[in-house]
Protein backbone atom coordinates (compact mmCIF):
# COMPACT_ATOMS: atom_id res chain seq x y z
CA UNK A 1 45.48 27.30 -24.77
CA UNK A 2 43.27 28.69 -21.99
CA UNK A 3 41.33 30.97 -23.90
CA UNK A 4 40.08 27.99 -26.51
CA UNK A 5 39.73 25.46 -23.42
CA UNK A 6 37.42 28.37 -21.65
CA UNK A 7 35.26 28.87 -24.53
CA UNK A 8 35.21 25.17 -25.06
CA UNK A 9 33.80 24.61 -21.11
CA UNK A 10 31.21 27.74 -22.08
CA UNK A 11 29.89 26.57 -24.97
CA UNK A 12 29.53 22.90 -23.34
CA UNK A 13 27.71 24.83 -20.31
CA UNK A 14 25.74 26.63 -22.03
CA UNK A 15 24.82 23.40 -24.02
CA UNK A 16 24.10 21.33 -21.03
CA UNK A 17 22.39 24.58 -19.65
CA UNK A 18 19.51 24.50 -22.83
CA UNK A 19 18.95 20.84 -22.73
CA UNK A 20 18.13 21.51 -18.84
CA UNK A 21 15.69 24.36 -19.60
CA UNK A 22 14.33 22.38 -22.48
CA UNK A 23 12.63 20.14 -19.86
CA UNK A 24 12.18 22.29 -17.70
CA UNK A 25 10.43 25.73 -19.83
CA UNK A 26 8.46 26.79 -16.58
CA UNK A 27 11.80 28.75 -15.15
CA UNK A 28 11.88 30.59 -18.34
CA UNK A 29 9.86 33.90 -19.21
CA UNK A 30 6.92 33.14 -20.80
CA UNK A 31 7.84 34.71 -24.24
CA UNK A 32 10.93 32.01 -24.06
CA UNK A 33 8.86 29.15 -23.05
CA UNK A 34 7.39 28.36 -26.18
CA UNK A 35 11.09 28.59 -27.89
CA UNK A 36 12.17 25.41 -26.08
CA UNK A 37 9.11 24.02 -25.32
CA UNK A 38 9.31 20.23 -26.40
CA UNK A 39 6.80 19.44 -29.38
CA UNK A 40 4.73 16.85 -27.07
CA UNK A 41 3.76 19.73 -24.60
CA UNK A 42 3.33 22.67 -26.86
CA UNK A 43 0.22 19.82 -28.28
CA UNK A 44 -0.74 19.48 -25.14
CA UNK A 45 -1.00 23.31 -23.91
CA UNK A 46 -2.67 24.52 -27.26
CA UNK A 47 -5.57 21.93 -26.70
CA UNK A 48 -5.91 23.44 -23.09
CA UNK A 49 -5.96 26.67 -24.38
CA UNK A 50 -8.59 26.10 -27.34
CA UNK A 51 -10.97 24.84 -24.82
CA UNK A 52 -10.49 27.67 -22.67
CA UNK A 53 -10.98 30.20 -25.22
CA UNK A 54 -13.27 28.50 -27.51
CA UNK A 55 -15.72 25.87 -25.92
CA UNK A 56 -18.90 26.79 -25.73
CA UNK A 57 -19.34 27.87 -21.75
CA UNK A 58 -16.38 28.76 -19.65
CA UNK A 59 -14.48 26.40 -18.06
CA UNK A 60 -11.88 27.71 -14.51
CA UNK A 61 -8.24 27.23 -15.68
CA UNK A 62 -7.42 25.52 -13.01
CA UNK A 63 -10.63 22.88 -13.23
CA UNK A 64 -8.69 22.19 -16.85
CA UNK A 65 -5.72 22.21 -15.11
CA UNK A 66 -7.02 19.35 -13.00
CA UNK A 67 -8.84 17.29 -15.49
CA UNK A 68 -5.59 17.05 -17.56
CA UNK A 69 -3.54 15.97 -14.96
CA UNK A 70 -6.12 13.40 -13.92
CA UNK A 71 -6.49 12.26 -16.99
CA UNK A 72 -3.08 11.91 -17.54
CA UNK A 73 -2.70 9.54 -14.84
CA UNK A 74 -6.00 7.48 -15.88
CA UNK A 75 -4.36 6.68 -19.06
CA UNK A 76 -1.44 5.10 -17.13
CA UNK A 77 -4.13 1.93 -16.51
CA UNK A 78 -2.46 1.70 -12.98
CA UNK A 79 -4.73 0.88 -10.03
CA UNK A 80 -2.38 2.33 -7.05
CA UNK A 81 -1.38 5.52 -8.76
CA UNK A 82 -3.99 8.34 -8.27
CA UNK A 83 -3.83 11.95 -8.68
CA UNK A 84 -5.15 14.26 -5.87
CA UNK A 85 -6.40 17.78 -6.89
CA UNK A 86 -5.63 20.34 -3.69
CA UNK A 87 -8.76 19.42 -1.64
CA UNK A 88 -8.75 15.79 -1.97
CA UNK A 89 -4.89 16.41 -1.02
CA UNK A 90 -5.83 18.25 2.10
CA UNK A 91 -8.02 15.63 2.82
CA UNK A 92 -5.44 12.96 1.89
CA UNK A 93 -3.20 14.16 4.52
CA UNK A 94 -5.56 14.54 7.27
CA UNK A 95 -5.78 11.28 7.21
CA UNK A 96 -2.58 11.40 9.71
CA UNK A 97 -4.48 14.05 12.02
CA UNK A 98 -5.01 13.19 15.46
CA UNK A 99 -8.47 14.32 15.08
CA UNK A 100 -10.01 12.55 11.87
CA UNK A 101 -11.75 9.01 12.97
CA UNK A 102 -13.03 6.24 11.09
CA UNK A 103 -15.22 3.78 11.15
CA UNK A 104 -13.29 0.66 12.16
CA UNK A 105 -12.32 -1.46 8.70
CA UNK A 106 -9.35 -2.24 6.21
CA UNK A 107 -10.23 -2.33 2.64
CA UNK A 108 -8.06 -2.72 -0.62
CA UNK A 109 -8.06 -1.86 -4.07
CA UNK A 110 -10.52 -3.59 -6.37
CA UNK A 111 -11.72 -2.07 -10.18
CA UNK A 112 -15.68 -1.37 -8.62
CA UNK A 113 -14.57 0.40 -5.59
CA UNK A 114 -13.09 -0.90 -2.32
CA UNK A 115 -13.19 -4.18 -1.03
CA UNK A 116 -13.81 -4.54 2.76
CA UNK A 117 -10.68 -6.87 4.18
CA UNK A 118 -11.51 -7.10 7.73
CA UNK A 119 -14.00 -4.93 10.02
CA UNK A 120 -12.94 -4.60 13.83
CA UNK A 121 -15.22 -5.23 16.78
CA UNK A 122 -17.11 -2.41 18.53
CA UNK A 123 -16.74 -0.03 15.64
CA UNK A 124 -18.78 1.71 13.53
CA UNK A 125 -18.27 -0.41 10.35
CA UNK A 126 -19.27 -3.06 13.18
CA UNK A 127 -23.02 -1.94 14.15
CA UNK A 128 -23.43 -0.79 10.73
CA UNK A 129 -23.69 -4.26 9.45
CA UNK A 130 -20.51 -3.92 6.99
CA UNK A 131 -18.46 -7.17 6.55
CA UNK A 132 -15.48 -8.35 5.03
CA UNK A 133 -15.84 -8.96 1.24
CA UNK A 134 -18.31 -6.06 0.55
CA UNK A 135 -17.55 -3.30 -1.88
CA UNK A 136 -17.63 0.09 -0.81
CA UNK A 137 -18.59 2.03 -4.48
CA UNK A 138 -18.80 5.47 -3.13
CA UNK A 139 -18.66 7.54 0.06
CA UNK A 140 -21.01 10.88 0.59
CA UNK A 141 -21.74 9.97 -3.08
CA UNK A 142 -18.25 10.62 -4.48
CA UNK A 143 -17.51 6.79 -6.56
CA UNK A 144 -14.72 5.17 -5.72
CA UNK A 145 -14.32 3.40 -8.27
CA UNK A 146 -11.12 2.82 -9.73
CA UNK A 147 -9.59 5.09 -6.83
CA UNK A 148 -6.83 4.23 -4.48
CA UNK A 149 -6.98 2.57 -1.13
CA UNK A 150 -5.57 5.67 0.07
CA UNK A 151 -8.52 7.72 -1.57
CA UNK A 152 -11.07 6.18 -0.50
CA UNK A 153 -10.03 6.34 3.03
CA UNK A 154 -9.27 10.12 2.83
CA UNK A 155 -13.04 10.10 1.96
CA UNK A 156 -14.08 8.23 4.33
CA UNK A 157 -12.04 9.41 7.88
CA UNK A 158 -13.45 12.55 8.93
CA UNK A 159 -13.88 14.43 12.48
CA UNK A 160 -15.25 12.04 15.18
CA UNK A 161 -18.73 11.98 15.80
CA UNK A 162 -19.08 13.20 12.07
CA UNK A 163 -21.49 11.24 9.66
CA UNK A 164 -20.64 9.85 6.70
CA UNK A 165 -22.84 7.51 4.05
CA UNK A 166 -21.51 4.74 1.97
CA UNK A 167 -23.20 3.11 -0.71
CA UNK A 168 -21.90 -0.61 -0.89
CA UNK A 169 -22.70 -3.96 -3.03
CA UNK A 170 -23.24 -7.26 -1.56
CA UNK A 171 -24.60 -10.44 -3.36
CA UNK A 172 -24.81 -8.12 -6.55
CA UNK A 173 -26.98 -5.67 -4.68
CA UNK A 174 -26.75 -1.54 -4.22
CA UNK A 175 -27.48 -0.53 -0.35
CA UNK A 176 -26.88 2.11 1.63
CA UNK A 177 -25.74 2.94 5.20
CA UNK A 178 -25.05 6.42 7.35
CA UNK A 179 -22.25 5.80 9.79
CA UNK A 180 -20.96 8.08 12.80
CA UNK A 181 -17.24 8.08 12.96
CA UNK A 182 -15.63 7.74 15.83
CA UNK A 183 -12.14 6.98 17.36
CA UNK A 184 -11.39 3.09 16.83
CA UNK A 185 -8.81 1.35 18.87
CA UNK A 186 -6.82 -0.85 16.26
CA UNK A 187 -4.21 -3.02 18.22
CA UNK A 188 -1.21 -3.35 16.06
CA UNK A 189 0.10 -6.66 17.02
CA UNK A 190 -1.76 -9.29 19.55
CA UNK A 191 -0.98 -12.36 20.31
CA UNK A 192 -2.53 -15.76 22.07
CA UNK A 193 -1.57 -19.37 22.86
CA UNK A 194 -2.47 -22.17 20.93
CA UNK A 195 -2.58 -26.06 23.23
CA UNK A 196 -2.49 -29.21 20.85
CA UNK A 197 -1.17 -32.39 21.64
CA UNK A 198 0.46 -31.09 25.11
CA UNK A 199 3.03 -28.28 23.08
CA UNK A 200 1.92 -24.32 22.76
CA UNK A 201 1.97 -22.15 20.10
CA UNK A 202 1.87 -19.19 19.81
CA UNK A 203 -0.45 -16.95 17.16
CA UNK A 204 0.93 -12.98 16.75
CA UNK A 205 -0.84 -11.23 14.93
CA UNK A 206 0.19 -7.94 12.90
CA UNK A 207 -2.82 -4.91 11.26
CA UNK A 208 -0.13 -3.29 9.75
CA UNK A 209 3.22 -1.99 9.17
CA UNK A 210 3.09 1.06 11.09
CA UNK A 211 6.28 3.01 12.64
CA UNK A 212 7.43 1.10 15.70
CA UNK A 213 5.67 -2.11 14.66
CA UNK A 214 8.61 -4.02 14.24
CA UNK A 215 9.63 -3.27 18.45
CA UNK A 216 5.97 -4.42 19.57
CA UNK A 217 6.02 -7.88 17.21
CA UNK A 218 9.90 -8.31 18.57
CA UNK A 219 8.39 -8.12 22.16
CA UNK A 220 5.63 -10.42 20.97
CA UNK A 221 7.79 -13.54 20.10
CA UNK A 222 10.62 -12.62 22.86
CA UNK A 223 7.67 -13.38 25.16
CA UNK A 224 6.37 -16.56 23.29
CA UNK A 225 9.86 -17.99 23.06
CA UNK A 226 11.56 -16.64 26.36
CA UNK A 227 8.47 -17.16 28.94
CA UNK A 228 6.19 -19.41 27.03
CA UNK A 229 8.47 -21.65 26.10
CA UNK A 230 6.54 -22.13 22.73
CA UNK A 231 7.34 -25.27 20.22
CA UNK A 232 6.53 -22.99 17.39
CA UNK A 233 5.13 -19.56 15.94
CA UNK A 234 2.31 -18.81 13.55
CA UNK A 235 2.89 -15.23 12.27
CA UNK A 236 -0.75 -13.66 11.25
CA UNK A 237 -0.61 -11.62 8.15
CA UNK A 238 -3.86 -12.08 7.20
CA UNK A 239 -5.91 -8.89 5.88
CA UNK A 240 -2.24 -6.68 6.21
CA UNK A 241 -2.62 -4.81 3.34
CA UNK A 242 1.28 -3.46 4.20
CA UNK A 243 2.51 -0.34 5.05
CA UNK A 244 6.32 1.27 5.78
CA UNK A 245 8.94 -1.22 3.70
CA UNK A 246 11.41 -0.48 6.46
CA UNK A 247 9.28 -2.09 9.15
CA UNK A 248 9.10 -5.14 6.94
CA UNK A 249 12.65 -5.19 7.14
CA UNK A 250 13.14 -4.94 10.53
CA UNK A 251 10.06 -7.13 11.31
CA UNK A 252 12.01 -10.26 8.83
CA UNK A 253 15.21 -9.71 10.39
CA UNK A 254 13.18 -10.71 13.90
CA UNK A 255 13.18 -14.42 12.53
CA UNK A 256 16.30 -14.12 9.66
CA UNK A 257 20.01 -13.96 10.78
CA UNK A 258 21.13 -12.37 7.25
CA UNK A 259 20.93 -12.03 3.69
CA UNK A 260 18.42 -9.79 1.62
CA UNK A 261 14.84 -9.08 2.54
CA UNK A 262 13.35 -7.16 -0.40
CA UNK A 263 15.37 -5.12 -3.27
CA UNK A 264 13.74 -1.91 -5.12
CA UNK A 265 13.99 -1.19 -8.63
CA UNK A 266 12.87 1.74 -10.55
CA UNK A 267 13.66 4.15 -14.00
CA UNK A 268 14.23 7.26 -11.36
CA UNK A 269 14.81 5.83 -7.94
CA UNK A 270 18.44 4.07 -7.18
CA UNK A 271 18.08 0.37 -6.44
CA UNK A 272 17.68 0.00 -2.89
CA UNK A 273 18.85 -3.96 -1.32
CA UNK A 274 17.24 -3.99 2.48
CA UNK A 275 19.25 -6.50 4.31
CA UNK A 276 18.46 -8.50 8.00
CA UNK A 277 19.49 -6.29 10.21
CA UNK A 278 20.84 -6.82 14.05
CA UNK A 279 20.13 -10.25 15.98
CA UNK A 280 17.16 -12.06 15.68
CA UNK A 281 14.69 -12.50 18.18
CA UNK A 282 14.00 -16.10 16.84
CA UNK A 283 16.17 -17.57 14.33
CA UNK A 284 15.44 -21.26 14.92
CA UNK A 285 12.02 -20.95 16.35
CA UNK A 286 9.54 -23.05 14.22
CA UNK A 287 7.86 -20.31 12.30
CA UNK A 288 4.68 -20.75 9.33
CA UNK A 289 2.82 -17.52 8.25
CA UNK A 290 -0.72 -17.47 7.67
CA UNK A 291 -1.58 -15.24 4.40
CA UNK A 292 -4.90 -14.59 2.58
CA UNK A 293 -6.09 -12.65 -0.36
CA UNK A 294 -6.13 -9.47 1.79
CA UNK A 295 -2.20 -10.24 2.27
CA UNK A 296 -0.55 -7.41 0.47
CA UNK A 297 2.81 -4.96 -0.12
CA UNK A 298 4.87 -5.16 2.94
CA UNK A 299 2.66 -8.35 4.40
CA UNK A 300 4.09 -10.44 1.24
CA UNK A 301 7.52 -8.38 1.26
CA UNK A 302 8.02 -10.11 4.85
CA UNK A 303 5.97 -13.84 3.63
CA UNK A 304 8.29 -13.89 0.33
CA UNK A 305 11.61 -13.61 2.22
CA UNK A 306 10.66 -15.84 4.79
CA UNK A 307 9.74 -18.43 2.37
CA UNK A 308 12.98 -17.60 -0.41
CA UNK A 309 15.06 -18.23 2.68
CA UNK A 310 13.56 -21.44 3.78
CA UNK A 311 12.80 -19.52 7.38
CA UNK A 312 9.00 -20.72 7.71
CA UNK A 313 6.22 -22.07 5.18
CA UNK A 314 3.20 -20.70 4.37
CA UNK A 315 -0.33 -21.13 5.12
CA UNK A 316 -3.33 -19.70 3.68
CA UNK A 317 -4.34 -18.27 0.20
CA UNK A 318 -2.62 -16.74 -2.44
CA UNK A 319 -1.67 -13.08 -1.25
CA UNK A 320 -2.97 -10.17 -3.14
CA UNK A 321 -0.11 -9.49 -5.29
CA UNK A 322 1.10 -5.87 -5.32
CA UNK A 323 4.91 -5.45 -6.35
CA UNK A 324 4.84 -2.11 -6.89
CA UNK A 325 5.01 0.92 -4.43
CA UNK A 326 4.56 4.74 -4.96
CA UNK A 327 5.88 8.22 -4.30
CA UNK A 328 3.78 11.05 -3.50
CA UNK A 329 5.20 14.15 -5.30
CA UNK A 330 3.80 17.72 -4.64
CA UNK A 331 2.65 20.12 -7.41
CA UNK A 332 2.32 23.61 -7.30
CA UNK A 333 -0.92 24.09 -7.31
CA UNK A 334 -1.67 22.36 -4.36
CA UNK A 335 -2.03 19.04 -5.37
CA UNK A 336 -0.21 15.57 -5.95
CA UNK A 337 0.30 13.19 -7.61
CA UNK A 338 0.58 9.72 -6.16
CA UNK A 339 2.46 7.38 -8.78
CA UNK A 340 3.87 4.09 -9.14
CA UNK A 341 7.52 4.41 -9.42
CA UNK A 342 9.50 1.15 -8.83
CA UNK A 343 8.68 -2.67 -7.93
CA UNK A 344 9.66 -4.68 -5.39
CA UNK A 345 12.13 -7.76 -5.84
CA UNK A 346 12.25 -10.69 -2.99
CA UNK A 347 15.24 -12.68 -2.29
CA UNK A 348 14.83 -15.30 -5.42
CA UNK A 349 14.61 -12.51 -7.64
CA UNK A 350 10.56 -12.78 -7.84
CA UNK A 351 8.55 -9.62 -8.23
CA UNK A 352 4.75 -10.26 -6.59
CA UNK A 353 2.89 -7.86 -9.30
CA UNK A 354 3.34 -9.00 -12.88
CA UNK A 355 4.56 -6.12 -14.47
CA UNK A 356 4.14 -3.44 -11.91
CA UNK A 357 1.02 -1.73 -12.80
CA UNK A 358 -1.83 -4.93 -12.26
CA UNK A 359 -2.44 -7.55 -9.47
CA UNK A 360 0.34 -10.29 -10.17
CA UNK A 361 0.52 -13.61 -9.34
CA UNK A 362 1.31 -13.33 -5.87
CA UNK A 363 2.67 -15.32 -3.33
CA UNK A 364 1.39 -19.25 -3.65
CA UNK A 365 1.36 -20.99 0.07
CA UNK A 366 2.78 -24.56 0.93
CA UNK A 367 -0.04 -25.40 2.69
CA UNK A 368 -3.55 -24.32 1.11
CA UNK A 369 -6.59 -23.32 4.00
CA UNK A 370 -9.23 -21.14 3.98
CA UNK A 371 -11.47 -20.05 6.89
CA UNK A 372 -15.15 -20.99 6.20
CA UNK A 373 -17.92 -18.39 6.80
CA UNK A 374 -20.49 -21.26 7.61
CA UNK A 375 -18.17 -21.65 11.00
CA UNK A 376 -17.40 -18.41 12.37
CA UNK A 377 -16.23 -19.67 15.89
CA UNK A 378 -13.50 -22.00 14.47
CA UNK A 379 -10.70 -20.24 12.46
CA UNK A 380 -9.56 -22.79 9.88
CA UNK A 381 -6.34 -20.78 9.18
CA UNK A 382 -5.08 -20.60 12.75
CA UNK A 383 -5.56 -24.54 12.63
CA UNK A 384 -4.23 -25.85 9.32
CA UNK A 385 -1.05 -23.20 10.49
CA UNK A 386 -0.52 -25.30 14.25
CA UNK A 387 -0.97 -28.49 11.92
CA UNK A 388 1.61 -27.31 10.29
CA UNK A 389 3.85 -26.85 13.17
CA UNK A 390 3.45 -29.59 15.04
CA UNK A 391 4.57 -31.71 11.45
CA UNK A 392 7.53 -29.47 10.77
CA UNK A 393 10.66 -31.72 10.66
């Protein structure tokens, strides 16, 4: 019996062994590749290599290469996946680098190029004369159009003290403008206090998910609830395009005693359920969060769970909408390729962004407000938000 059952477990290895090489013909010598080659890349490597050898001037194998790839991921109709040949890659990661500056503004996503979501004080953006709502369509000339957030500010972060022109459209006009960069201090969370009718309130506000956020905002409302003796929180989101998913856990389970946060689905990642986690900093604390359109990812992650929970209401706009999040995967020529590859799910089972790949729905506030540009020393948010505090039951 054990000779039969061995050549039974080789022939199922060796089985299990060609469907793996199958998909995966680049470990094989090259005279085997084409053997197992599936049908749908043999196409695609013949039309690379009829263009090489045949059109009309010569084009660098690895400028093919490229434009295949790219293409490739243009034909997925997805506005946050993006691929990076190697030197917008290098750039793309430098982005992290002590060094590289900016010039003081958070954008998102939009199909012309990027849409300014908030320029800080005393930066370049600032003197410049950039403000929130304009479109940035390319930087140093490169378009952004159709790029990712993350592109755009690859190309536009450089060494301080460095120039850098972007092109931009306002009131359906073209103009131009040569910024210096420079080192721009972003505070991650600040906070105030709000006096109506005799109570406080306090207003913390987050820029982003960024490691460690989660410890400064807990220190934030330990503060307003411990020494201020505050009669209620309003939790600033506004213009947070997001950032790590973990910090939005973290940051939730600041206000939330238990029960999910966020769950992520995907075809190749395991579903993930993040839970509240340790004791809350504020569990019964009066709590509304103040959204806008500039709201997005981890900023609604954070918003939906509070609201799916009944924890706080919220104030504002309807959030961007982005229920999707992305991997960035290496390739071995340098590059990557920054894909879509699962969607976020809130408590109530809602996903914020349709169907993964477009701007969804997402998150609709219990109390509508909007701050006016014709009165730019009264925040209209920040007040419908205490309103809605001082009337919470």
């Amino acid at each position: 019996m054990r000779a039969p059952l061995a050549a039974l477990v080789g022939l199922l290895g060796a089985l299990l062994l060609g469907m793996w090489l199958g998909g995966h013909s680049t470990f094989l010598p090259e005279p085997l590749r084409d053997v197992v080659r599936s049908d749908d890349q043999q196409v695609v490597d013949d039309a690379v290599a009829k263009i090489k050898d045949d059109y009309y001037r010569k084009i660098p194998g690895d400028e093919l290469s490229n434009e295949a790839i790219r293409g490739m991921v243009t034909g997925l109709d997805d506005r946050f996946s993006a691929y990076f040949d190697p030197k917008e890659y290098r750039e793309y990661r430098e982005q992290s680098d002590a060094r590289f500056s900016g010039v003081g503004m958070n954008v998102q996503a939009v199909k012309r190029g990027l849409q300014i979501t908030h320029v800080y004080d005393k930066s370049p953006a600032k003197s410049g004369g950039l403000r929130t709502g304009d479109v940035l369509t390319a930087a140093d000339g490169v378009s952004l159009a159709g790029k990712t957030a993350e592109f755009g500010s690859a190309r536009i972060k450089g060494e301080s003290g460095t120039k850098v022109r972007l092109t931009y459209e306002r009131g359906g006009k073209k103009r131009d403008v040569e910024l210096t960069r420079a080192q721009v201090s972003v505070p991650v969370v600040a906070s105030e206090i709000e006096r109506r009718g005799g109570k406080k309130y306090a207003v913390i506000r987050l820029s982003t998910f960024s490691s460690g956020a989660h410890g400064e905002v807990a220190a934030a409302v330990r503060k307003a609830v411990e020494k201020e003796k505050v009669a209620g929180i309003v939790f600033d989101l506004r213009r947070n395009g997001g950032g790590l998913v973990d910090e939005a856990r973290l940051i939730a389970s600041a206000f939330i005693r238990d029960g999910k946060i966020v769950t992520t689905k995907g075809r190749a990642v395991p579903e993930r359920v993040y839970r509240a986690t340790g004791k809350p900093v504020a569990p019964d604390t009066p709590l509304v969060v103040l959204v806008d359109r500039g709201t997005a990812s981890a900023s609604e992650i954070v918003a939906g769970a509070l609201q799916d929970t009944k924890r706080a209401r919220i104030v504002g706009t309807r959030t961007f909408g982005k229920g999707v999040f992305q991997e960035v995967v290496e390739l071995q020529n340098g590059g990557a390729l920054d894909i879509t590859v699962g969607q976020y799910f809130l408590p109530s089972g809602r996903n914020l962004g349709g169907k993964g790949t477009k701007t969804g729905s997402g998150l609709t506030p219990d109390v509508k407000a909007q701050d006016k540009a014709s009165t730019p020393r009264v925040d209209e948010g920040v007040d419908a938000a205490v309103k809605a505090l001082a009337t919470t039951p």
